[in-house]
N, C-alpha and C. Protein backbone atom coordinates (compact mmCIF):
# COMPACT_ATOMS: atom_id res chain seq x y z
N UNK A 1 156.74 312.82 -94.80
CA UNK A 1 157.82 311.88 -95.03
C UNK A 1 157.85 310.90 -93.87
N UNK A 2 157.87 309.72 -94.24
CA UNK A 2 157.92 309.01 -93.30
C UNK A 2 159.40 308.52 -92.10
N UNK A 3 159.03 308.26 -91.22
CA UNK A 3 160.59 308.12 -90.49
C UNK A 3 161.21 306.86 -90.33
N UNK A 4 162.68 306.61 -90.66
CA UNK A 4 163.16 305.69 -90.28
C UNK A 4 163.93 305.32 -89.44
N UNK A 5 163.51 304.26 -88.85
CA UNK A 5 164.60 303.82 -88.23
C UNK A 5 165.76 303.78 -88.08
N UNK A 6 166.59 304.14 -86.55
CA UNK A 6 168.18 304.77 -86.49
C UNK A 6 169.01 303.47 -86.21
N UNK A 7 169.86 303.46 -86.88
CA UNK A 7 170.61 302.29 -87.12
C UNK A 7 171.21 302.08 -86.00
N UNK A 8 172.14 300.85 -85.63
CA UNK A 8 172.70 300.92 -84.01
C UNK A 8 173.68 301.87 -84.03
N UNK A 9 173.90 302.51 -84.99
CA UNK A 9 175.09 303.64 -84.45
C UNK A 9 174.16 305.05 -84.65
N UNK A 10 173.11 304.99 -84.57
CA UNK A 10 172.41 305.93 -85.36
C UNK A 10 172.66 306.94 -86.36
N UNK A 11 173.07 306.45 -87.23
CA UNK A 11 173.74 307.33 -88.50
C UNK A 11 172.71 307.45 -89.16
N UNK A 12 171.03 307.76 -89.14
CA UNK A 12 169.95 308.60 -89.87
C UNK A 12 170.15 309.59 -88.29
N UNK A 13 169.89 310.89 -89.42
CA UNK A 13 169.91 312.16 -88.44
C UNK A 13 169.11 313.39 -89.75
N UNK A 14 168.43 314.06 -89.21
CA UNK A 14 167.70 315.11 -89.61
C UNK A 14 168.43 316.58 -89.91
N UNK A 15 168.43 316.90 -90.96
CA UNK A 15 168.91 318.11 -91.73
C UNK A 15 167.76 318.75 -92.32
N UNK A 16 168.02 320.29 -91.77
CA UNK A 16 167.00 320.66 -92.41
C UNK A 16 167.22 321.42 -94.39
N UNK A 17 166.27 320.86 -94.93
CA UNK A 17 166.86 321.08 -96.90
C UNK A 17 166.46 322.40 -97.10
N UNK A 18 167.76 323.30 -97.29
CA UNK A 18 167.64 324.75 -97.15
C UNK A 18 167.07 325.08 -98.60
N UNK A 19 166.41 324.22 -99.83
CA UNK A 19 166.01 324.21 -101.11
C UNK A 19 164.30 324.52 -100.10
N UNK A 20 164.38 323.77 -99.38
CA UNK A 20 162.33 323.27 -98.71
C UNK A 20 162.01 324.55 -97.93
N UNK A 21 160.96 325.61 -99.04
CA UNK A 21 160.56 327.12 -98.26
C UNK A 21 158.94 326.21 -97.33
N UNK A 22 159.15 325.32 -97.13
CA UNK A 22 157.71 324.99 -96.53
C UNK A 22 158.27 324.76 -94.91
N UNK A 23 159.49 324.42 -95.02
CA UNK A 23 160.12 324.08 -93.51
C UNK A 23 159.83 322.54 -92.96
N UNK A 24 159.56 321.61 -94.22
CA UNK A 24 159.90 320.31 -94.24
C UNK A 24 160.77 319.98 -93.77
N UNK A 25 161.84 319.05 -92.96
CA UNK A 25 163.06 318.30 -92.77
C UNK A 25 163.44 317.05 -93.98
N UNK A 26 164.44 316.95 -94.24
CA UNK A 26 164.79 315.89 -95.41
C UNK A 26 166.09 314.96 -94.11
N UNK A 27 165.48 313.97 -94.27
CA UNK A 27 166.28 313.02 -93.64
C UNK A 27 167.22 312.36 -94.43
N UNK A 28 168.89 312.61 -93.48
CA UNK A 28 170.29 312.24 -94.27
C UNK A 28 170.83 311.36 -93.36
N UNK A 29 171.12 310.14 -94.33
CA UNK A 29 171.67 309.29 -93.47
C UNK A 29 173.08 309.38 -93.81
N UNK A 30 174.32 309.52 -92.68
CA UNK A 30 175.92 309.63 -92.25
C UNK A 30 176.32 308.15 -92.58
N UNK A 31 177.14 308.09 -93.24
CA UNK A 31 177.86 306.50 -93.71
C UNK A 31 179.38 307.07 -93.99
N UNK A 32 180.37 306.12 -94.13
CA UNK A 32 181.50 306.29 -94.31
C UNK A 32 182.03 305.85 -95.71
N UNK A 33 182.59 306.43 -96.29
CA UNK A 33 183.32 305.59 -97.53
C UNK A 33 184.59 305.05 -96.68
N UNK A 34 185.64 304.17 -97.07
CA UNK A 34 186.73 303.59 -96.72
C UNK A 34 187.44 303.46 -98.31
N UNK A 35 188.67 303.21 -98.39
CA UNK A 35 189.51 302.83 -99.48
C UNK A 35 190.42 301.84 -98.41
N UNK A 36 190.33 300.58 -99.04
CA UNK A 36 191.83 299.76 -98.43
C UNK A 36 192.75 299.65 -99.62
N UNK A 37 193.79 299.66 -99.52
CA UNK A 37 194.78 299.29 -100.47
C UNK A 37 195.91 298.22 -100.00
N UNK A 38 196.42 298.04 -101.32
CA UNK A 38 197.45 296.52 -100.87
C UNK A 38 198.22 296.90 -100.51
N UNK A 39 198.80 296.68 -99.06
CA UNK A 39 200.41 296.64 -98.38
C UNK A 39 200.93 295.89 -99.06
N UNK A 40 202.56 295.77 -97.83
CA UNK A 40 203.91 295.49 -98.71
C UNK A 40 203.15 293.82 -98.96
N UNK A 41 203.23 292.88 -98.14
CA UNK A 41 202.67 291.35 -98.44
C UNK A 41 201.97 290.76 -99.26
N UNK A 42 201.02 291.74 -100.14
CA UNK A 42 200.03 291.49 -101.32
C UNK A 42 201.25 291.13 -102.29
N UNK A 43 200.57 289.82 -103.04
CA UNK A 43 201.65 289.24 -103.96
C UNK A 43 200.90 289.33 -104.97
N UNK A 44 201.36 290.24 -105.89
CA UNK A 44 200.73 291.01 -107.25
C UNK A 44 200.91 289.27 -108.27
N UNK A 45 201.47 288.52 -108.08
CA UNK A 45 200.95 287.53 -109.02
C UNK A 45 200.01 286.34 -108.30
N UNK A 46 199.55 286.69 -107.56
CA UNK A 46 198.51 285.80 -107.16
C UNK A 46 196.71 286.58 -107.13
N UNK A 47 195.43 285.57 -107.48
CA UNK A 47 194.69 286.05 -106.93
C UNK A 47 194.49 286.66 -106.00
N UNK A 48 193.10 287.15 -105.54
CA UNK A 48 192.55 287.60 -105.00
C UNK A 48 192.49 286.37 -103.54
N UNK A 49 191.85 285.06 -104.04
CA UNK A 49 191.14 284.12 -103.38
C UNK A 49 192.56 283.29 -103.15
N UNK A 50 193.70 283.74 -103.64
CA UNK A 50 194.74 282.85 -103.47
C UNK A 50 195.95 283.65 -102.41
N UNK A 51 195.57 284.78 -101.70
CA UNK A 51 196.24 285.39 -100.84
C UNK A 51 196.06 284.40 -99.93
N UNK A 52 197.42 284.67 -99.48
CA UNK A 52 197.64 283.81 -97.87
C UNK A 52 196.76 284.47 -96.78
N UNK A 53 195.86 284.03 -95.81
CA UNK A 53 194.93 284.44 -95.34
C UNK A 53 193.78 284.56 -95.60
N UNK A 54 193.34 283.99 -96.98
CA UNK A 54 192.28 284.72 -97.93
C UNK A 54 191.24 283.98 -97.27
N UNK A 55 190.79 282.81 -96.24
CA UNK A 55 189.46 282.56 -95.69
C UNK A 55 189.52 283.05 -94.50
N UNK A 56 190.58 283.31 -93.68
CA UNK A 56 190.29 284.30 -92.45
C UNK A 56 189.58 285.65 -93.02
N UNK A 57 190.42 286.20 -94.19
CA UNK A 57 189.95 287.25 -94.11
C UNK A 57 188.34 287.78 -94.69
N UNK A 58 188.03 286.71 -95.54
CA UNK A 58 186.74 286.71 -96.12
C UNK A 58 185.74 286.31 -94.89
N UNK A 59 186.22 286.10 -94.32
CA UNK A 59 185.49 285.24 -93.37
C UNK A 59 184.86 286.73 -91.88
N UNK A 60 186.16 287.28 -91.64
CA UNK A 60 185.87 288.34 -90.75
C UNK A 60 185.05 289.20 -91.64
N UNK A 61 185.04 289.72 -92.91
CA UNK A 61 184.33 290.69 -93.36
C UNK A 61 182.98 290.21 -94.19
N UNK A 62 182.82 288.91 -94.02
CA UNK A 62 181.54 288.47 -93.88
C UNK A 62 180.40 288.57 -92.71
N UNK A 63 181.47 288.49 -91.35
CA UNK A 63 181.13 288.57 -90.29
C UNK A 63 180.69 290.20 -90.18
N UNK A 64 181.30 291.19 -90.13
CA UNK A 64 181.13 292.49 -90.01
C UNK A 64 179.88 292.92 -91.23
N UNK A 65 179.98 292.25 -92.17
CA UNK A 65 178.59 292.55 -93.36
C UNK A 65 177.22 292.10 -92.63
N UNK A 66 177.09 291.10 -92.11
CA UNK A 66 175.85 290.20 -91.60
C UNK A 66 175.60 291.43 -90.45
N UNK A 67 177.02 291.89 -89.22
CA UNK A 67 176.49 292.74 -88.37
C UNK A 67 175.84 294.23 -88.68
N UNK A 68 175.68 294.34 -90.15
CA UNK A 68 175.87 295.93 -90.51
C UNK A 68 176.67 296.59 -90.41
N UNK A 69 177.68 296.45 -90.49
CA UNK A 69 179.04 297.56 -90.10
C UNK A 69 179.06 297.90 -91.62
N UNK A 70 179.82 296.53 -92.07
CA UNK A 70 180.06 296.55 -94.21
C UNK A 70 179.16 296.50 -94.44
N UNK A 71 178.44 297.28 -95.80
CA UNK A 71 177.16 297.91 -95.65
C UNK A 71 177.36 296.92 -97.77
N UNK A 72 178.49 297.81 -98.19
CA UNK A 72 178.97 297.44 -99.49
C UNK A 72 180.42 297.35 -99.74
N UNK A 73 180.89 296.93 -100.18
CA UNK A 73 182.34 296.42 -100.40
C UNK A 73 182.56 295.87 -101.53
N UNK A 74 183.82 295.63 -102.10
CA UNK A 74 184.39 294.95 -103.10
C UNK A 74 186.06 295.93 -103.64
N UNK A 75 186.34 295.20 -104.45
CA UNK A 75 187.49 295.84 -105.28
C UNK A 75 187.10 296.94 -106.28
N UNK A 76 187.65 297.46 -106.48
CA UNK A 76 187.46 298.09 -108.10
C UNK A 76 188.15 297.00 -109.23
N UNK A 77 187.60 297.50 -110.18
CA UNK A 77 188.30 296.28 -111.47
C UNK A 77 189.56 296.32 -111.73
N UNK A 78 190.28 296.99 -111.38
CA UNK A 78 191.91 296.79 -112.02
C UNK A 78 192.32 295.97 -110.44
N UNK A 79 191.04 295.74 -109.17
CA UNK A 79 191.79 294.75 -107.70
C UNK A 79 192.80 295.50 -106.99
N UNK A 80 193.64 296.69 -107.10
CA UNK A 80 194.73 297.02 -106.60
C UNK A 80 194.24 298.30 -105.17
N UNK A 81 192.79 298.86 -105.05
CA UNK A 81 191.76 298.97 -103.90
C UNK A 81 190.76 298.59 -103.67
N UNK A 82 189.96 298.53 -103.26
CA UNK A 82 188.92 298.27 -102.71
C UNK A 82 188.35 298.94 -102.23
N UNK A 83 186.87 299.55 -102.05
CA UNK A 83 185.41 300.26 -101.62
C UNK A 83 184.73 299.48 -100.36
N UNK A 84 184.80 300.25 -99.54
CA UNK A 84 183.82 299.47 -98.39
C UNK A 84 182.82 301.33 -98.02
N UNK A 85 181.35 300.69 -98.00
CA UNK A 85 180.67 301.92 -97.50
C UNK A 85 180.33 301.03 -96.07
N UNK A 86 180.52 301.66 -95.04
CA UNK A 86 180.47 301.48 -93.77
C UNK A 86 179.33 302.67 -92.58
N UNK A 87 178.66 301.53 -91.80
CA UNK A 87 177.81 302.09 -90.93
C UNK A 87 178.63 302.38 -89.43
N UNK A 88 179.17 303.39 -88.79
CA UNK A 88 179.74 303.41 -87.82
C UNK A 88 179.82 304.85 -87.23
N UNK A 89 180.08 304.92 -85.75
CA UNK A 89 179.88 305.99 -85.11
C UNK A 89 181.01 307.08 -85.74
N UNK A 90 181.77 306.62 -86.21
CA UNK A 90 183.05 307.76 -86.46
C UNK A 90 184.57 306.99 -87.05
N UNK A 91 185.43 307.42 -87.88
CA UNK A 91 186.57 306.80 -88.16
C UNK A 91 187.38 306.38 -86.91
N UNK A 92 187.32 306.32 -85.77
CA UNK A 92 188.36 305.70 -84.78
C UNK A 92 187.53 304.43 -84.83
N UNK A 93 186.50 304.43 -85.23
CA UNK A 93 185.84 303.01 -84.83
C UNK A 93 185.86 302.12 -86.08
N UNK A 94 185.93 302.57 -87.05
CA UNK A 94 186.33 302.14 -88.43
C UNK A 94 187.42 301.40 -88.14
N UNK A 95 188.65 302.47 -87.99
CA UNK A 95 189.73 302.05 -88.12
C UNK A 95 190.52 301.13 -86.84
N UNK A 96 189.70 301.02 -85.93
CA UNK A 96 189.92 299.61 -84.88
C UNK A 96 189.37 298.82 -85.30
N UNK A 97 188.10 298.66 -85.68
CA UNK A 97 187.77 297.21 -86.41
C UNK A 97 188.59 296.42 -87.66
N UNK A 98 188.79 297.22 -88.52
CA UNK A 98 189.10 296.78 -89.89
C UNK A 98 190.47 296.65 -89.14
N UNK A 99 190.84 296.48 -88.01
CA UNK A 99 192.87 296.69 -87.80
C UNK A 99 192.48 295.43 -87.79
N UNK A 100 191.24 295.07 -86.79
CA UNK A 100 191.24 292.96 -86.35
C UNK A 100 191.06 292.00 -87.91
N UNK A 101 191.28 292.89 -89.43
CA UNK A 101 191.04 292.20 -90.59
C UNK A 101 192.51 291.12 -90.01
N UNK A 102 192.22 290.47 -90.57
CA UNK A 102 193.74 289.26 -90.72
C UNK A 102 194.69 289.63 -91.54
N UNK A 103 194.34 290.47 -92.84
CA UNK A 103 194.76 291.07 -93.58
C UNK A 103 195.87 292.19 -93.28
N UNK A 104 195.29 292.53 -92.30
CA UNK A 104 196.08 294.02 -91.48
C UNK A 104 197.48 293.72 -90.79
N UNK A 105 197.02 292.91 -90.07
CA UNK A 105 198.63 292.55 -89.21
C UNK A 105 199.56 291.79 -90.34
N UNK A 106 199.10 290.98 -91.22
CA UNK A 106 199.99 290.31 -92.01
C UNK A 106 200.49 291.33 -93.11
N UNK A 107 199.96 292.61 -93.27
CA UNK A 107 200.75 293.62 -94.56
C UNK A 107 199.86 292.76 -95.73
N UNK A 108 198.69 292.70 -95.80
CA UNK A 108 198.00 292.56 -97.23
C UNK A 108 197.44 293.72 -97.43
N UNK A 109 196.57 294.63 -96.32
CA UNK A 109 195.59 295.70 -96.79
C UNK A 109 195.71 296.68 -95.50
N UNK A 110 196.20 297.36 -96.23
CA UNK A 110 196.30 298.72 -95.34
C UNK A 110 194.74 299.86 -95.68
N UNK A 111 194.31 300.16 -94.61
CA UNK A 111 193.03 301.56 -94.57
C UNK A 111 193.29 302.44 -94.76
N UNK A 112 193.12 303.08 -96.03
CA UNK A 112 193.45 304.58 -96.69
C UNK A 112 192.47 305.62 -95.60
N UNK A 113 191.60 306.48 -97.09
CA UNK A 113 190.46 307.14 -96.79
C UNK A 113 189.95 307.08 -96.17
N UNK A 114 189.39 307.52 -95.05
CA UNK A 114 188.12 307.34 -94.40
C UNK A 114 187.43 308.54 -94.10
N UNK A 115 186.01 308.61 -95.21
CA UNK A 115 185.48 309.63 -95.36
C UNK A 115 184.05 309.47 -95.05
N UNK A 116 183.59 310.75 -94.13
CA UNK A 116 182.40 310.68 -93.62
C UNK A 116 181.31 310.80 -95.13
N UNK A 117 179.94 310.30 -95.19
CA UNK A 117 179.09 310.81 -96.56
C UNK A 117 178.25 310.74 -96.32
N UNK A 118 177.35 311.73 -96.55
CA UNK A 118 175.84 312.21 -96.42
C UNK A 118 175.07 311.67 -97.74
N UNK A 119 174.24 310.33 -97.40
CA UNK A 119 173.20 310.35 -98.15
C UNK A 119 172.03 310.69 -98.57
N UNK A 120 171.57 311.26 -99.59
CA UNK A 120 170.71 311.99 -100.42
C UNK A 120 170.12 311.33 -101.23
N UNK A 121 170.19 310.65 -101.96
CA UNK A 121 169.86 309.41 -103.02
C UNK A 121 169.93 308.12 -102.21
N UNK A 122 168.95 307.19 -102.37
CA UNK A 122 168.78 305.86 -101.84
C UNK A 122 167.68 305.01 -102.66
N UNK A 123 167.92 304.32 -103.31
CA UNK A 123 166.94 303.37 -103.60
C UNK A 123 166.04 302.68 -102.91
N UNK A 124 165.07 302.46 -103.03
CA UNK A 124 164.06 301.88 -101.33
C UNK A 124 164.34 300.62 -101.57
N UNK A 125 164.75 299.60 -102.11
CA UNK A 125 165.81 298.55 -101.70
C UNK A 125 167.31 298.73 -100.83
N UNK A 126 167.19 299.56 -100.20
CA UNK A 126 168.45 299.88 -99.54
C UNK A 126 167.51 300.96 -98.64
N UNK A 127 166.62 301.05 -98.15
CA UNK A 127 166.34 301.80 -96.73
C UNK A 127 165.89 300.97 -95.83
């Protein structure tokens, strides 16, 4: 198996696959799921793109996507959370970054979940 490269937080780390009687290692890469949801300030009759703040805030989590932090993101279809899979050393570091969203101090999107996840499945467009 070939090896990859450890990300700047190094979240690829080596597990050994207790299925493998040969004593192979299967390499798992650590990522975070996140859930944000709408605080009190989200104005349920406006877009998405029509929130007050809405180019600061697109704007910082464009910024954090380009650095690798936001890995994948978006809403779910009914818009009322949102999915971010995130590259980072641990949830305190999650949850200080995403506080500097613009979103955060103004009561649009509050940080639910933040759950560590072991990947197993990867498409080699995404390694």
């Amino acid at each position: 198996m070939s090896k990859r490269p450890r990300t700047a937080t190094g979240s690829w780390f080596k597990r050994p696959a207790p299925w493998d009687i040969y004593g192979y290692d299967q390499e798992v890469r650590r990522l975070f799921v996140v859930t944000r949801v709408h605080g009190p300030a989200w104005d349920d009759n406006k877009q998405l793109e029509s929130q007050y703040l809405w180019p600061e805030h697109a704007a910082f989590m464009d910024d954090l996507t380009a650095k690798g932090f936001v890995l994948l993101g978006g809403p779910y279809e009914d818009g009322r959370e949102a999915l971010l899979i995130i590259d980072a050393s641990d949830e305190a570091a999650i949850r200080e970054t995403l506080a500097r969203d613009p979103w955060t101090p103004s009561g649009h999107l509050e940080t639910g979940a933040v759950r560590p996840w072991s990947v197993r499945l990867e498409a080699n467009e995404y390694r």
